[in-house]
Protein backbone atom coordinates (compact mmCIF):
# COMPACT_ATOMS: atom_id res chain seq x y z
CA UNK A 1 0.00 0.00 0.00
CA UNK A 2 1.32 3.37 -1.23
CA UNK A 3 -1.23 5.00 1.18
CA UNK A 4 -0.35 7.95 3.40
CA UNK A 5 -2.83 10.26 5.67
CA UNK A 6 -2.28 13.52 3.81
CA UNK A 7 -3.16 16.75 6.53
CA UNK A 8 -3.57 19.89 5.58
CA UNK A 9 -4.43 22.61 8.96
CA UNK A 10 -6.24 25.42 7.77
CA UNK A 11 -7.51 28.64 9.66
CA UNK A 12 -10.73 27.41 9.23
CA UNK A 13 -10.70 23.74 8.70
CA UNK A 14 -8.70 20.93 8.86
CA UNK A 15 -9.00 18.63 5.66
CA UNK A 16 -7.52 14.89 5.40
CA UNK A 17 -7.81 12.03 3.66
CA UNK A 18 -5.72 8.56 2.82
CA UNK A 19 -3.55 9.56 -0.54
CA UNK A 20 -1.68 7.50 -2.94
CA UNK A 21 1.84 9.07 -2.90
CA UNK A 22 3.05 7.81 -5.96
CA UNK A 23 -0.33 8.76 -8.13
CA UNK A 24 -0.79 11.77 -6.41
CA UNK A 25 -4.89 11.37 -5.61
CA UNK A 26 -6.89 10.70 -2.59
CA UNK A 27 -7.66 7.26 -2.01
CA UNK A 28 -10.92 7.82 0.26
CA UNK A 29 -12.82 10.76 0.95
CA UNK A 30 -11.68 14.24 1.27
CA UNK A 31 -13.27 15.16 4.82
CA UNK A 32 -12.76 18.27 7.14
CA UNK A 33 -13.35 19.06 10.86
CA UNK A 34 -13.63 23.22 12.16
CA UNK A 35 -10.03 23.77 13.36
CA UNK A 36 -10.02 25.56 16.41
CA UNK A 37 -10.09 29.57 17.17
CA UNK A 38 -6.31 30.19 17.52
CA UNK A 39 -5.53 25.99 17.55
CA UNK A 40 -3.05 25.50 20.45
CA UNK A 41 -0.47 22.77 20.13
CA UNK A 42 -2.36 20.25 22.52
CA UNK A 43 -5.27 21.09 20.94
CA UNK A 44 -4.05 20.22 17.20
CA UNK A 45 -2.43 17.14 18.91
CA UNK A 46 -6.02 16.00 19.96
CA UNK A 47 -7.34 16.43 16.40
CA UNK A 48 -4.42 14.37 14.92
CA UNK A 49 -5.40 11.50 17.57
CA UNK A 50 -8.68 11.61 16.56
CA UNK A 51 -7.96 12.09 12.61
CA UNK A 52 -5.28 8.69 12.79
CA UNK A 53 -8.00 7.13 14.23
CA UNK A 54 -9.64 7.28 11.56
CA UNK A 55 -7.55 5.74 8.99
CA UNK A 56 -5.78 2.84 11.26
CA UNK A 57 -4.61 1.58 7.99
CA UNK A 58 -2.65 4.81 7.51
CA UNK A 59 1.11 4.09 9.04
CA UNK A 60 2.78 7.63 7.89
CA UNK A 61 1.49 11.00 8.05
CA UNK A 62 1.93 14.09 6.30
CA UNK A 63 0.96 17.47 7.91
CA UNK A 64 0.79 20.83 5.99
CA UNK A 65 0.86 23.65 8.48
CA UNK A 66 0.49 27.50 8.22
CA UNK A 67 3.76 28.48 9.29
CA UNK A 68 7.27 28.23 8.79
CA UNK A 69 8.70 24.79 9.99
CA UNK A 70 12.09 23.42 9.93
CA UNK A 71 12.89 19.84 11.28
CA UNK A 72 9.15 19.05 12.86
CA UNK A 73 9.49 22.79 14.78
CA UNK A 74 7.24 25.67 13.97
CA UNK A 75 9.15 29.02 13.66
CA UNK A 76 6.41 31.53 12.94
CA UNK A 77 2.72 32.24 14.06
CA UNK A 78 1.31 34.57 11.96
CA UNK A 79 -2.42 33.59 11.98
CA UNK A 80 -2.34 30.98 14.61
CA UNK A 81 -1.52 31.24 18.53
CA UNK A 82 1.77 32.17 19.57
CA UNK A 83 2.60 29.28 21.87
CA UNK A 84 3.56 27.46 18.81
CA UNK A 85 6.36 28.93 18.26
CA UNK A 86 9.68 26.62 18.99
CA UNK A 87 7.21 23.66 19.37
CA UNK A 88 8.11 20.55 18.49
CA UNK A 89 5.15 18.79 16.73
CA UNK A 90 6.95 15.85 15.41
CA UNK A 91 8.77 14.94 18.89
CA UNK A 92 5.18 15.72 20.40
CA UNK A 93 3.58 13.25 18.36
CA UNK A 94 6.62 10.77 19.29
CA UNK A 95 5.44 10.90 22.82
CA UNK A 96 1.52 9.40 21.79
CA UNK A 97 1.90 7.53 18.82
CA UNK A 98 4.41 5.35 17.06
CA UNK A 99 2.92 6.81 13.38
CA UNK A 100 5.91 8.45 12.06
CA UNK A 101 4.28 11.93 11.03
CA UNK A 102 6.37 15.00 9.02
CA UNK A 103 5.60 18.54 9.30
CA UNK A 104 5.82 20.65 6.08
CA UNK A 105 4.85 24.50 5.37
CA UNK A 106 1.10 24.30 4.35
CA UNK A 107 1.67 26.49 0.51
CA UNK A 108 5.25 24.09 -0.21
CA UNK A 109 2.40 20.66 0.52
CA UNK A 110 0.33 22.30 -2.32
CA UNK A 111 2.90 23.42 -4.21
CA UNK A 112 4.28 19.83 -4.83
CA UNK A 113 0.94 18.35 -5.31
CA UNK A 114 0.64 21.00 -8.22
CA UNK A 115 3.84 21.01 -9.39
CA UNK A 116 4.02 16.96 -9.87
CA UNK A 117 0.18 16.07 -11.01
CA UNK A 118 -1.48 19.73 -11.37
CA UNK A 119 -1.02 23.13 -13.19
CA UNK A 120 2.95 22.99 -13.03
CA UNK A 121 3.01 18.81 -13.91
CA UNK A 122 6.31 18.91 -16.41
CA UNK A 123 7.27 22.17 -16.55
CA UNK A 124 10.62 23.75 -15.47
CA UNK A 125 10.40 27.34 -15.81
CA UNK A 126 10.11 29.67 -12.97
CA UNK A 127 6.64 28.87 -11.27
CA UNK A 128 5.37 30.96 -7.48
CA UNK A 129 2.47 28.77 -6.02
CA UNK A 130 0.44 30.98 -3.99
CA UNK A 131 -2.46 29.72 -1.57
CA UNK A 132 -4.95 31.96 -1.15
CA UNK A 133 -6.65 31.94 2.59
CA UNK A 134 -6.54 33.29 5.87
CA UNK A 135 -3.38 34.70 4.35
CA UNK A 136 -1.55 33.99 1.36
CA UNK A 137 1.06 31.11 1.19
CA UNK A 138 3.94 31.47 -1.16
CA UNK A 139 6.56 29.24 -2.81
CA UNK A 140 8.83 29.31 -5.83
CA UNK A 141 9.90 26.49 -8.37
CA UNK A 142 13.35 27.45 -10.28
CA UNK A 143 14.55 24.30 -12.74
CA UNK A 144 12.84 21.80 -10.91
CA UNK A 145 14.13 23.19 -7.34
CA UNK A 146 11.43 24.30 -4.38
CA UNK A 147 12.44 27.01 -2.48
CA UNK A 148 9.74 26.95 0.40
CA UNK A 149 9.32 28.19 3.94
CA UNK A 150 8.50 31.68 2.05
CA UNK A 151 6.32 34.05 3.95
CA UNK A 152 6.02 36.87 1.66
CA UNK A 153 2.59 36.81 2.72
CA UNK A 154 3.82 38.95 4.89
CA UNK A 155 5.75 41.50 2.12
CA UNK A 156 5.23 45.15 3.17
CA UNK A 157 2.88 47.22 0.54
CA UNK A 158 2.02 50.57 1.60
CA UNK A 159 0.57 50.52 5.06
CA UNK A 160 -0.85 46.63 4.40
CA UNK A 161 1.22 42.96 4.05
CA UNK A 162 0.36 41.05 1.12
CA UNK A 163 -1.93 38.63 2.70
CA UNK A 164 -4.40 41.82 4.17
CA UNK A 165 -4.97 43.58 0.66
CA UNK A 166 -5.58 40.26 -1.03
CA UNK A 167 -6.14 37.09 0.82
CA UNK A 168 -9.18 35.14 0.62
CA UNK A 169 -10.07 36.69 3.89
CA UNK A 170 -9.22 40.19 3.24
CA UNK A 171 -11.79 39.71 0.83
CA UNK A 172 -14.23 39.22 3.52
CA UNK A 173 -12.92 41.46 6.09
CA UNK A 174 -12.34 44.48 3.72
CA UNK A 175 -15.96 44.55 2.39
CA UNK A 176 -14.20 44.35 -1.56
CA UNK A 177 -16.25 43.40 -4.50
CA UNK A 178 -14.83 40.33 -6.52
CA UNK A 179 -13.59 43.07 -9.23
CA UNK A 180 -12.16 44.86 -6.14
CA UNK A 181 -10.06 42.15 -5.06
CA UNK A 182 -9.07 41.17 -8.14
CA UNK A 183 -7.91 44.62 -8.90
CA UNK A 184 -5.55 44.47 -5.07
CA UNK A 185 -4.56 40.35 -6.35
CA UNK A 186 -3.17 42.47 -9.26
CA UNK A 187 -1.00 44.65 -7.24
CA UNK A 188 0.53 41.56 -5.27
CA UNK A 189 1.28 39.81 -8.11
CA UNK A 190 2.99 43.04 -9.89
CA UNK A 191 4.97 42.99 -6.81
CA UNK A 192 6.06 39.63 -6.56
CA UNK A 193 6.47 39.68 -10.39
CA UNK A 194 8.98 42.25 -9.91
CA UNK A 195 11.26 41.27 -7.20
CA UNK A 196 11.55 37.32 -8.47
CA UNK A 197 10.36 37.26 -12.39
CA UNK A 198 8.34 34.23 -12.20
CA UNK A 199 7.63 32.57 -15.82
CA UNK A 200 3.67 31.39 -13.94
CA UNK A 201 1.54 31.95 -11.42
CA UNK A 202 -0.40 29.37 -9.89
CA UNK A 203 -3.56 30.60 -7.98
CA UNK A 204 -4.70 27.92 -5.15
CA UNK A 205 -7.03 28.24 -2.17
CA UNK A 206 -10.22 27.53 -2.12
CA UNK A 207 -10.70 30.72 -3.68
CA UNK A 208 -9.25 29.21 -6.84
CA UNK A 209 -12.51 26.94 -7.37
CA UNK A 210 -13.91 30.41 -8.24
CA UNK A 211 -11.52 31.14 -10.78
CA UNK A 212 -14.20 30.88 -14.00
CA UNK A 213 -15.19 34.50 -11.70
CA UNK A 214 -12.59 36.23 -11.43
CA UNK A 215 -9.34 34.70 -13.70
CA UNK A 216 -10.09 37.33 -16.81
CA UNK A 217 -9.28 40.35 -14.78
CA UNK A 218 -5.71 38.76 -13.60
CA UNK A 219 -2.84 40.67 -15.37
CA UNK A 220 0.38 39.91 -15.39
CA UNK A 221 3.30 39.48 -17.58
CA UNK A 222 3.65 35.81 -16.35
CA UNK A 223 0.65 33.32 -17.20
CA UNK A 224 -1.58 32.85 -14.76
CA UNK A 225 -3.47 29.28 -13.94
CA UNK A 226 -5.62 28.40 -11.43
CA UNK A 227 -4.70 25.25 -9.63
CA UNK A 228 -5.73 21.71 -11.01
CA UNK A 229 -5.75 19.85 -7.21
CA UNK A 230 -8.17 22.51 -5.22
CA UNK A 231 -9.38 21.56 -1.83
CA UNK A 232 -7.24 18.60 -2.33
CA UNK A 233 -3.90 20.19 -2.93
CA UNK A 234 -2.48 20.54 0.60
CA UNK A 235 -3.27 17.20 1.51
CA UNK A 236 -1.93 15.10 -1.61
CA UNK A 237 1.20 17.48 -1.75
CA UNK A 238 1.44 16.83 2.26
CA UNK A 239 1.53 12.79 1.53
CA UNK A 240 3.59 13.08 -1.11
CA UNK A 241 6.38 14.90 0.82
CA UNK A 242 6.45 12.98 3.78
CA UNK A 243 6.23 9.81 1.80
CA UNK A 244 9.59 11.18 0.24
CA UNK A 245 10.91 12.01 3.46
CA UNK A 246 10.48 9.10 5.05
CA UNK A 247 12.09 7.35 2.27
CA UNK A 248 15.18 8.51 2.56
């Protein structure tokens, strides 16, 4: 069995599901369960107990999380609570289960799904994945190389980051039309466009299933495509890199 529970920890839901690793598709059903308001370690922990559970048939685990992680430790906490940073979710998860489990930044999960059977399958020109939520998720492909663990989310413009001018949620919060945000998507793109040249854009989120709405009013010298994995993205791409982890 090729089989591995693919995680992906959103600000508003967690979605998971058994994936093939080698095909790149979920294997059962794509389910979801409310994540928390501000999800504290212990309670994530809880959920993960309760998700393995679940699929007993499962023996590895990929997690996609919305933060910068480096060996199983969370290093940021932009839109979740704070006690996560410098915890150790990996060694954690040592301590209740003998599941070996990886930790990966939530936008590099769905960037690999993408990149190997989605929008970027075969290519090898300069393609940003950006994952369009609570904030916005960024990572670049150069000649077949990832370079994750971006947050440029986060990049200064004017008195707003990135991720508050045109995030899924900013289009909430802010009160913009569709047209609107479109018209502020434009501006981070421009930006990004500018300081790494990207040959394509990939739009994911589940903003991107929406893309028939909005797609025809995205400019940009580099092509823009929506993603080809949706919902699914961050949980096949999370698989699929701990499957290759574990591996080694």
């Amino acid at each position: 069995m090729n089989d591995i529970l693919g995680i992906d920890v959103g600000g508003s839901y967690i979605k998971f599901a058994s994936v093939d690793s080698n095909a790149g598709f979920v294997t059962g059903k794509l389910a979801r369960q409310p994540t928390p308001a501000r999800c504290t370690p212990a309670q994530l922990l809880s959920q993960l107990e309760d998700i393995s559970g679940l699929h007993p048939d499962c023996g590895r685990i990929g997690v996609a999380f919305p933060a910068i992680v480096r060996d199983g430790i969370v290093l940021t906490a932009t839109n979740i609570d704070t006690s996560w940073i410098g915890f150790n979710l990996v060694a954690a998860w040592r301590e209740r289960s003998s599941t070996e489990l990886v930790l990966v930044h939530d936008s590099d999960a769905a960037g690999v799904a993408e990149m190997n059977f989605g929008a970027g399958r075969g290519r090898s020109d300069r393609i940003m994945m950006l994952t369009l939520g609570t904030g916005i998720g960024t990572t670049l492909f150069a000649d077949g190389h990832m370079y994750g663990n971006l947050e440029l989310g986060r990049l200064a413009m004017g008195e707003l980051e990135a991720e508050q001018r045109a995030s899924a949620r900013a289009l909430a919060d802010r009160g913009l039309t569709l047209r609107e945000w479109a018209d502020e998507l434009n501006a981070v793109l421009a930006e990004y466009h500018r300081l790494l040249w990207p040959d394509v854009f990939i739009i994911g989120g589940a903003i991107s299933a929406d893309f028939a709405e909005f797609g025809a009013w995205l400019k940009s010298p580099a092509e823009i495509l929506p993603a080809k994995l949706g919902n699914a993205a961050g949980v096949v791409g999370a698989a699929v890199m701990a499957s290759r982890r574990l591996s080694l």
